[in-house]
N, C-alpha and C. Protein backbone atom coordinates (compact mmCIF):
# COMPACT_ATOMS: atom_id res chain seq x y z
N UNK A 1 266.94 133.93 256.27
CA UNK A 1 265.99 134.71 257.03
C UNK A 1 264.59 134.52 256.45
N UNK A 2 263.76 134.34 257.14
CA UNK A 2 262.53 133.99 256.81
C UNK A 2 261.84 135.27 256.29
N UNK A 3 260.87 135.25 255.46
CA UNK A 3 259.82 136.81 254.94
C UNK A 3 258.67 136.07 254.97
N UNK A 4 257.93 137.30 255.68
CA UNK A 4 256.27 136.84 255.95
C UNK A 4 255.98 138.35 255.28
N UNK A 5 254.85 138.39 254.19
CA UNK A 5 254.40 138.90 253.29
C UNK A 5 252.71 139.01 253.23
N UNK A 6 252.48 140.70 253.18
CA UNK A 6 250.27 140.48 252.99
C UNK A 6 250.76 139.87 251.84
N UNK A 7 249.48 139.15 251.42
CA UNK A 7 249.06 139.04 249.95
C UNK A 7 247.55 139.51 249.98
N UNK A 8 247.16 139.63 248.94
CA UNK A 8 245.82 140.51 248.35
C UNK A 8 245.04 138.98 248.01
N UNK A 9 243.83 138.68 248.75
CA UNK A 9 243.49 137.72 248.36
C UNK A 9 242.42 137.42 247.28
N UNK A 10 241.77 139.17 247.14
CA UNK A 10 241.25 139.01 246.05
C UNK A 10 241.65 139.10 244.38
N UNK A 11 243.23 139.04 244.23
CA UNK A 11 243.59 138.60 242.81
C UNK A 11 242.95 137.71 241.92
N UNK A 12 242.43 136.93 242.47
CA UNK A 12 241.95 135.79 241.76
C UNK A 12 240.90 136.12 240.98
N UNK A 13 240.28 137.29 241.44
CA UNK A 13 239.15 137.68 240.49
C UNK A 13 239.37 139.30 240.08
N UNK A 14 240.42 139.52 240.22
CA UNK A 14 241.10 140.65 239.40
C UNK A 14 240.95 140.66 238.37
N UNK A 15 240.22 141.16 236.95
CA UNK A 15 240.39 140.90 235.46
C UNK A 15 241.89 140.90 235.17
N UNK A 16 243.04 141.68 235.42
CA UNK A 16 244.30 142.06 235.11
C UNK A 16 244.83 140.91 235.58
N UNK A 17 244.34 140.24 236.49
CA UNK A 17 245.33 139.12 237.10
C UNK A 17 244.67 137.86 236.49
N UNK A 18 243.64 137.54 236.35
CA UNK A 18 242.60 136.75 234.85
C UNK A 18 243.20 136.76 233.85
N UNK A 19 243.53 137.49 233.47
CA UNK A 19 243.99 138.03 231.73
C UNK A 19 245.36 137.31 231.80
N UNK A 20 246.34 136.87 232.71
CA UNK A 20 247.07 136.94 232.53
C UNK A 20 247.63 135.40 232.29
N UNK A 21 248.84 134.96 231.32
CA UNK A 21 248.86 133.27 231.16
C UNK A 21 249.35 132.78 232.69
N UNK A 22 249.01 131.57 232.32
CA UNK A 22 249.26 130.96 234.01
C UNK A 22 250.58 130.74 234.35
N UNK A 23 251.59 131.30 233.52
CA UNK A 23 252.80 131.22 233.39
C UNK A 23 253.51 132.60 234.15
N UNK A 24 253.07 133.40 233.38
CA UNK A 24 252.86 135.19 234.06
C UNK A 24 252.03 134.97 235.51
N UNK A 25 250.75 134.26 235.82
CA UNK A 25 250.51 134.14 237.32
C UNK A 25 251.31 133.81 238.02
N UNK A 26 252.04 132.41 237.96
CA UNK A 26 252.94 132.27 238.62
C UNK A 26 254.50 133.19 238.79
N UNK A 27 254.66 133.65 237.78
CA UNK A 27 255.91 135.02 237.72
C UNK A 27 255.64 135.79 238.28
N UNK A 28 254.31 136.49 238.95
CA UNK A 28 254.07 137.42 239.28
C UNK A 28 254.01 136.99 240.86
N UNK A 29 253.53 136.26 241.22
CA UNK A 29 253.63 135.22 242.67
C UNK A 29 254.86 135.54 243.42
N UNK A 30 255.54 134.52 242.00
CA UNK A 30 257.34 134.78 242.34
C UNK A 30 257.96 135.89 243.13
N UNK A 31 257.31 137.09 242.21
CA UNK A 31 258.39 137.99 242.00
C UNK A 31 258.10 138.63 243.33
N UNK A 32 256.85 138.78 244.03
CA UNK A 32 256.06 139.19 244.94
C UNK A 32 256.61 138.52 246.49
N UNK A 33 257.27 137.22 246.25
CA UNK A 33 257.53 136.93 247.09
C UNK A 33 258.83 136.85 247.67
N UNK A 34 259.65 137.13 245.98
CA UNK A 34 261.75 137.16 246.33
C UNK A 34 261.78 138.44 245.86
N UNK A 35 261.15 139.76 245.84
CA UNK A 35 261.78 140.61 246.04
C UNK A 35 262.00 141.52 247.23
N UNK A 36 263.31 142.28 247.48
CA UNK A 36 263.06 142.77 248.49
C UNK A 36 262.16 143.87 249.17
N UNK A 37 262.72 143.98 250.12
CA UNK A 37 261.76 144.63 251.12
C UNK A 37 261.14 146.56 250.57
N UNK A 38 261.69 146.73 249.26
CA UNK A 38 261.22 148.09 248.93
C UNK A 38 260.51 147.56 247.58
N UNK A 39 260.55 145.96 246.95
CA UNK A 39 260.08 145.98 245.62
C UNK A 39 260.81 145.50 244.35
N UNK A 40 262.01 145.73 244.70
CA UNK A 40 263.21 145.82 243.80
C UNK A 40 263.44 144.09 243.54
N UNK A 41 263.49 143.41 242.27
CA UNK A 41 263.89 141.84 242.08
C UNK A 41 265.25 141.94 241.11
N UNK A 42 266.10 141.48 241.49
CA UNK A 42 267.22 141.04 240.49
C UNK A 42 266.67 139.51 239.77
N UNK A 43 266.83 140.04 238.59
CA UNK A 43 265.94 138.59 237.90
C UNK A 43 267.63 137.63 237.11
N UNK A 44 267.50 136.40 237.70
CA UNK A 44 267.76 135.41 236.71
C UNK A 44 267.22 134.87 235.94
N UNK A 45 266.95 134.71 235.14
CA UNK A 45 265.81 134.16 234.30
C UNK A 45 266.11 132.41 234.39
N UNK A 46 267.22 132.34 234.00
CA UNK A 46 267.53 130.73 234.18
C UNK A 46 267.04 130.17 235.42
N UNK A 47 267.12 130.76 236.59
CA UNK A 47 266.54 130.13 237.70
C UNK A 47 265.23 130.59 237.75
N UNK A 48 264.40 131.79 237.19
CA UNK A 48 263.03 131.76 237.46
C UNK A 48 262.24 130.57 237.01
N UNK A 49 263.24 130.55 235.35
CA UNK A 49 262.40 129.38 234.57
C UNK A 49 262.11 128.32 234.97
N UNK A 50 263.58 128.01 235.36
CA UNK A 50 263.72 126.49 236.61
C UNK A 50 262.33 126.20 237.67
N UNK A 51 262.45 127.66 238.29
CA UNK A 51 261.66 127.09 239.67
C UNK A 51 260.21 127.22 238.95
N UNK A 52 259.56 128.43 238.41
CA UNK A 52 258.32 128.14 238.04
C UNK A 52 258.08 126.88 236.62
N UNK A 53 259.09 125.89 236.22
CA UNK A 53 258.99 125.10 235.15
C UNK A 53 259.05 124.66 233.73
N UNK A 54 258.78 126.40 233.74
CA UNK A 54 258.31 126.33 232.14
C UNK A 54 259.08 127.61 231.24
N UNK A 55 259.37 127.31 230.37
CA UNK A 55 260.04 129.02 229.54
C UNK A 55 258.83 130.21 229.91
N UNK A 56 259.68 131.61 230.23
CA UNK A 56 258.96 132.76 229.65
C UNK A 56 258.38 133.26 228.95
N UNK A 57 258.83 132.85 227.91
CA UNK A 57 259.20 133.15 226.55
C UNK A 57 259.50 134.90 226.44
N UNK A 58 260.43 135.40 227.25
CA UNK A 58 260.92 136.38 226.40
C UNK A 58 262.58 136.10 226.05
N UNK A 59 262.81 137.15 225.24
CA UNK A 59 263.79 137.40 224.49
C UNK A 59 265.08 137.58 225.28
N UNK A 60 265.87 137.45 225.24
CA UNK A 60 267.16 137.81 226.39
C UNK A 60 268.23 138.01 225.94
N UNK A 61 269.11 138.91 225.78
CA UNK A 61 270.03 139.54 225.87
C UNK A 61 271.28 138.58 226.30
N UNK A 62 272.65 139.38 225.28
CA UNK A 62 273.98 138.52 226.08
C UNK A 62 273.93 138.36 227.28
N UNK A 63 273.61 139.54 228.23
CA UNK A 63 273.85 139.62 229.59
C UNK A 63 272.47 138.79 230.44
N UNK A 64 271.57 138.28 229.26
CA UNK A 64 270.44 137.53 230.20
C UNK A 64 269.37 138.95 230.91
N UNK A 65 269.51 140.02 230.26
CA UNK A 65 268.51 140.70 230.35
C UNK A 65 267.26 140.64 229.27
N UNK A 66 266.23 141.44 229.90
CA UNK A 66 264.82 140.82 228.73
C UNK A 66 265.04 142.49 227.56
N UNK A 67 265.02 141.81 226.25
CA UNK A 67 265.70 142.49 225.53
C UNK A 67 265.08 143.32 225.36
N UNK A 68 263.52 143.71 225.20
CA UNK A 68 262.35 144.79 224.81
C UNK A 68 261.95 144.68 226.67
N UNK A 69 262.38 145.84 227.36
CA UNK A 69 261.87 145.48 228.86
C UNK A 69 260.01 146.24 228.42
N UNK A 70 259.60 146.31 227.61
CA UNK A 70 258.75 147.39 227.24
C UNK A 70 257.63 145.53 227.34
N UNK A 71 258.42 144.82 226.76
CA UNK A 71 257.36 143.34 227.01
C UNK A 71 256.89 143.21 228.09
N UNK A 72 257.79 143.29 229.17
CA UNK A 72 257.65 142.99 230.69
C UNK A 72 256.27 143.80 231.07
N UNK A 73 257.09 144.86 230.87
CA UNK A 73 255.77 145.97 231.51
C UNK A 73 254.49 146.22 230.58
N UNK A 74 254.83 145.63 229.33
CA UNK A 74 253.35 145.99 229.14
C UNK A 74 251.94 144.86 230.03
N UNK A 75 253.26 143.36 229.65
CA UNK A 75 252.25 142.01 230.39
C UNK A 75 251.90 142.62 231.76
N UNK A 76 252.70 143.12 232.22
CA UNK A 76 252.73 143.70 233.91
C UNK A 76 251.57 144.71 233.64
N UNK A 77 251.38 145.45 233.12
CA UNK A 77 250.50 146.65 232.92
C UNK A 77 251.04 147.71 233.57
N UNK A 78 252.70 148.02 233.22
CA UNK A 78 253.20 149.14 234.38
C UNK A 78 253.54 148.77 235.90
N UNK A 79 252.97 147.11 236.29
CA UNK A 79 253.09 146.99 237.94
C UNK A 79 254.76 146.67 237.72
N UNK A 80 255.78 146.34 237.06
CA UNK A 80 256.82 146.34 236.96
C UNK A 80 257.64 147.51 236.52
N UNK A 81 258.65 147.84 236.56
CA UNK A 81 259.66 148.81 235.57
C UNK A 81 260.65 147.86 236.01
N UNK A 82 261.52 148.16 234.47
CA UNK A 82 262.89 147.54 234.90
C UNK A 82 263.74 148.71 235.09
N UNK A 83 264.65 148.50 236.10
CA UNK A 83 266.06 149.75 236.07
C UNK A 83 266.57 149.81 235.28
N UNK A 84 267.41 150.67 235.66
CA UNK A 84 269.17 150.37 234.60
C UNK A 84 269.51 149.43 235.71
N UNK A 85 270.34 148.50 234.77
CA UNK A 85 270.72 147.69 235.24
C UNK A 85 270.52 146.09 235.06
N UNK A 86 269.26 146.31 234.77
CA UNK A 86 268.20 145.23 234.47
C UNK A 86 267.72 144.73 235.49
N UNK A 87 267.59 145.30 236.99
CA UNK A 87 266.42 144.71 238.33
C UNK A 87 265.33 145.38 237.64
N UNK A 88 264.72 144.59 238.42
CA UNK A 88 263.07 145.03 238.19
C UNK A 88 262.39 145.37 239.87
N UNK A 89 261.60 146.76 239.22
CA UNK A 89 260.78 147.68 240.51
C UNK A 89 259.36 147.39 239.96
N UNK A 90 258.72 146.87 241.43
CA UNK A 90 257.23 146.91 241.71
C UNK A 90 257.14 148.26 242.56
N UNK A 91 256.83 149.29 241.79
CA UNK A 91 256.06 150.78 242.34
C UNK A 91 255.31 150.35 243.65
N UNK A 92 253.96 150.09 243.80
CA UNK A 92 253.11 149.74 244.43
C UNK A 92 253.78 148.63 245.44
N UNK A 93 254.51 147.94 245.29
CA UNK A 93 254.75 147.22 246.42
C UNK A 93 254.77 147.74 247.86
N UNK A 94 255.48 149.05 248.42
CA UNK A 94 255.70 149.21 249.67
C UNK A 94 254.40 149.78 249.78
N UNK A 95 253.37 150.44 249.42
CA UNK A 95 252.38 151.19 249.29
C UNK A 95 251.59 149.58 250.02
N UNK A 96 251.60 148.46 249.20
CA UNK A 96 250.35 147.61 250.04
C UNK A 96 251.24 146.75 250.87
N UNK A 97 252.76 146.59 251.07
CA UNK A 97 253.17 146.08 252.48
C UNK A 97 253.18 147.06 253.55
N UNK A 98 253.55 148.14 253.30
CA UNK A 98 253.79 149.07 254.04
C UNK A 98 252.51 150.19 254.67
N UNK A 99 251.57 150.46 253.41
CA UNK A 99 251.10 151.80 254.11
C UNK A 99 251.27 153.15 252.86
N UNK A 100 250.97 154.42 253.66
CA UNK A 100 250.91 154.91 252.48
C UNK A 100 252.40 156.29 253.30
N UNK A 101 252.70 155.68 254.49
CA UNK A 101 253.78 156.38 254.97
C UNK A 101 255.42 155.70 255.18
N UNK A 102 256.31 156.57 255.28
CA UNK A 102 257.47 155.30 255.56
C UNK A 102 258.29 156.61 256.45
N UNK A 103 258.38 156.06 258.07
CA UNK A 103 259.11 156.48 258.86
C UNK A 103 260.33 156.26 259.35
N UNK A 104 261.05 157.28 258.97
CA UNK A 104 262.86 156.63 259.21
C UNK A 104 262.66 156.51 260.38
N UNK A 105 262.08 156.76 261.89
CA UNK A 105 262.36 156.42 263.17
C UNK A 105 261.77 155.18 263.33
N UNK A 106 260.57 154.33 262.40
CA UNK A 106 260.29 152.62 262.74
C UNK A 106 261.54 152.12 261.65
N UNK A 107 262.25 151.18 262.71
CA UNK A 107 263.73 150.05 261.86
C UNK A 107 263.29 149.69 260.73
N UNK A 108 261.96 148.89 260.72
CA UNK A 108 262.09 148.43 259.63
C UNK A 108 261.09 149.32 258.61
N UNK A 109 260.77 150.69 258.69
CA UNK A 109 260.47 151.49 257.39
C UNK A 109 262.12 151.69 257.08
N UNK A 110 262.92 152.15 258.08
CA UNK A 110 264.36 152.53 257.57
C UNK A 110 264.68 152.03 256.93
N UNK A 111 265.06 150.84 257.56
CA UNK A 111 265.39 149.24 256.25
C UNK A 111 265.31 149.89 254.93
N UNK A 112 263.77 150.00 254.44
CA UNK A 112 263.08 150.23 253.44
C UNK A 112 263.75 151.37 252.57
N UNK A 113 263.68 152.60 253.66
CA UNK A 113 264.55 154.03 252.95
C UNK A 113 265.83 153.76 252.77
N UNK A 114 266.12 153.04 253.32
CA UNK A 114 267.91 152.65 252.71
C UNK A 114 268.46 151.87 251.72
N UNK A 115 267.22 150.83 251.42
CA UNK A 115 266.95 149.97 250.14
C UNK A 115 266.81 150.66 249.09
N UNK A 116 265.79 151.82 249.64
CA UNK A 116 265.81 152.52 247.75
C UNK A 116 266.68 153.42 247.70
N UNK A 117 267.56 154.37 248.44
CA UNK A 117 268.48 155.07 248.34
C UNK A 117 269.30 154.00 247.68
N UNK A 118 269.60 152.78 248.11
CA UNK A 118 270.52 151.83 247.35
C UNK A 118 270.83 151.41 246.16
N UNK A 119 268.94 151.47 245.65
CA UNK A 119 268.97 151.20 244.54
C UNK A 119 268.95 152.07 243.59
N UNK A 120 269.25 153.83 244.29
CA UNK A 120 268.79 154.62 243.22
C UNK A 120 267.30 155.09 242.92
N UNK A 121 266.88 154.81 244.00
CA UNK A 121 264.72 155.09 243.98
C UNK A 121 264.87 156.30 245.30
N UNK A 122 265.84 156.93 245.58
CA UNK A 122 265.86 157.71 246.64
C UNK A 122 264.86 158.73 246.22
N UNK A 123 264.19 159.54 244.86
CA UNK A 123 263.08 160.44 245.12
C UNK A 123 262.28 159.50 245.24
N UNK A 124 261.84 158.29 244.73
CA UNK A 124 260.20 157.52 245.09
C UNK A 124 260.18 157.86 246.48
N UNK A 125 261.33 157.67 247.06
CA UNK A 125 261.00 157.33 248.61
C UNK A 125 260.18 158.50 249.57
N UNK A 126 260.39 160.03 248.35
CA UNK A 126 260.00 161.14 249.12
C UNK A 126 258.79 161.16 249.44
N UNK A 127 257.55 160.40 248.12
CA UNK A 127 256.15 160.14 248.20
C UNK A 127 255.38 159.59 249.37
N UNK A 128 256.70 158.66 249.91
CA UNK A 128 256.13 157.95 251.21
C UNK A 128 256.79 158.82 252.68
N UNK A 129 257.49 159.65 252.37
CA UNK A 129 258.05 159.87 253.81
C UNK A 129 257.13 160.57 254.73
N UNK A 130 256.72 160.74 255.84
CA UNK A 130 256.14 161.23 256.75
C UNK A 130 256.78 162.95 256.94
């Protein structure tokens, strides 16, 4: 299924998005573009590395989780959290695809409210409900 996605075109002169290695630009691209529709990324790392080229360089866990998730989010500046679980939530994501409302009667806000009930983000979802 195809995803058509805003992007923010003024990142490029974001200091936070400047600051960041061109390694982390492209991770952040990534993550913006394969996660789903509420924010939420299940990370492989072996295949992130793959597709963007180059190591992370973080630390990883038996299970291939990032072992200090406190790394993630600090590089992120908070635009990440990881779950339990080890997915990773972009807060702000539905806020700039979406709006600052999410209506269970439009399909695809539902979509959305049923994604984070899924994942366990069922109070975030209260911030946005109409």
């Amino acid at each position: 299924m195809s995803k058509k996605r805003f992007t923010e075109t003024t990142k490029w002169t974001d200091k936070w998005f400047m600051d960041l290695t061109p390694i982390h630009k492209l991770l952040w691209l990534y993550l913006l573009d394969n996660c789903d529709n509420c924010g939420v990324f299940d990370p492989n790392m072996k295949l992130i590395e793959f597709v963007l080229g180059d190591d992370l360089g973080f630390t990883l866990d038996d299970n291939g989780f990032i072992e200090d998730k406190k790394e993630l989010e600090n590089i992120f500046n908070d635009r990440i959290r990881v779950m339990k679980g080890g997915k990773w939530f972009i807060p702000n994501y539905i806020l700039f695809q979406v709006g600052k409302e999410l209506n269970p009667n439009c399909k695809p806000h539902y979509n959305i409210i049923n994604l984070l009930e899924k994942h366990g983000l069922k109070d975030f979802a209260k911030g946005y409900l109409t």
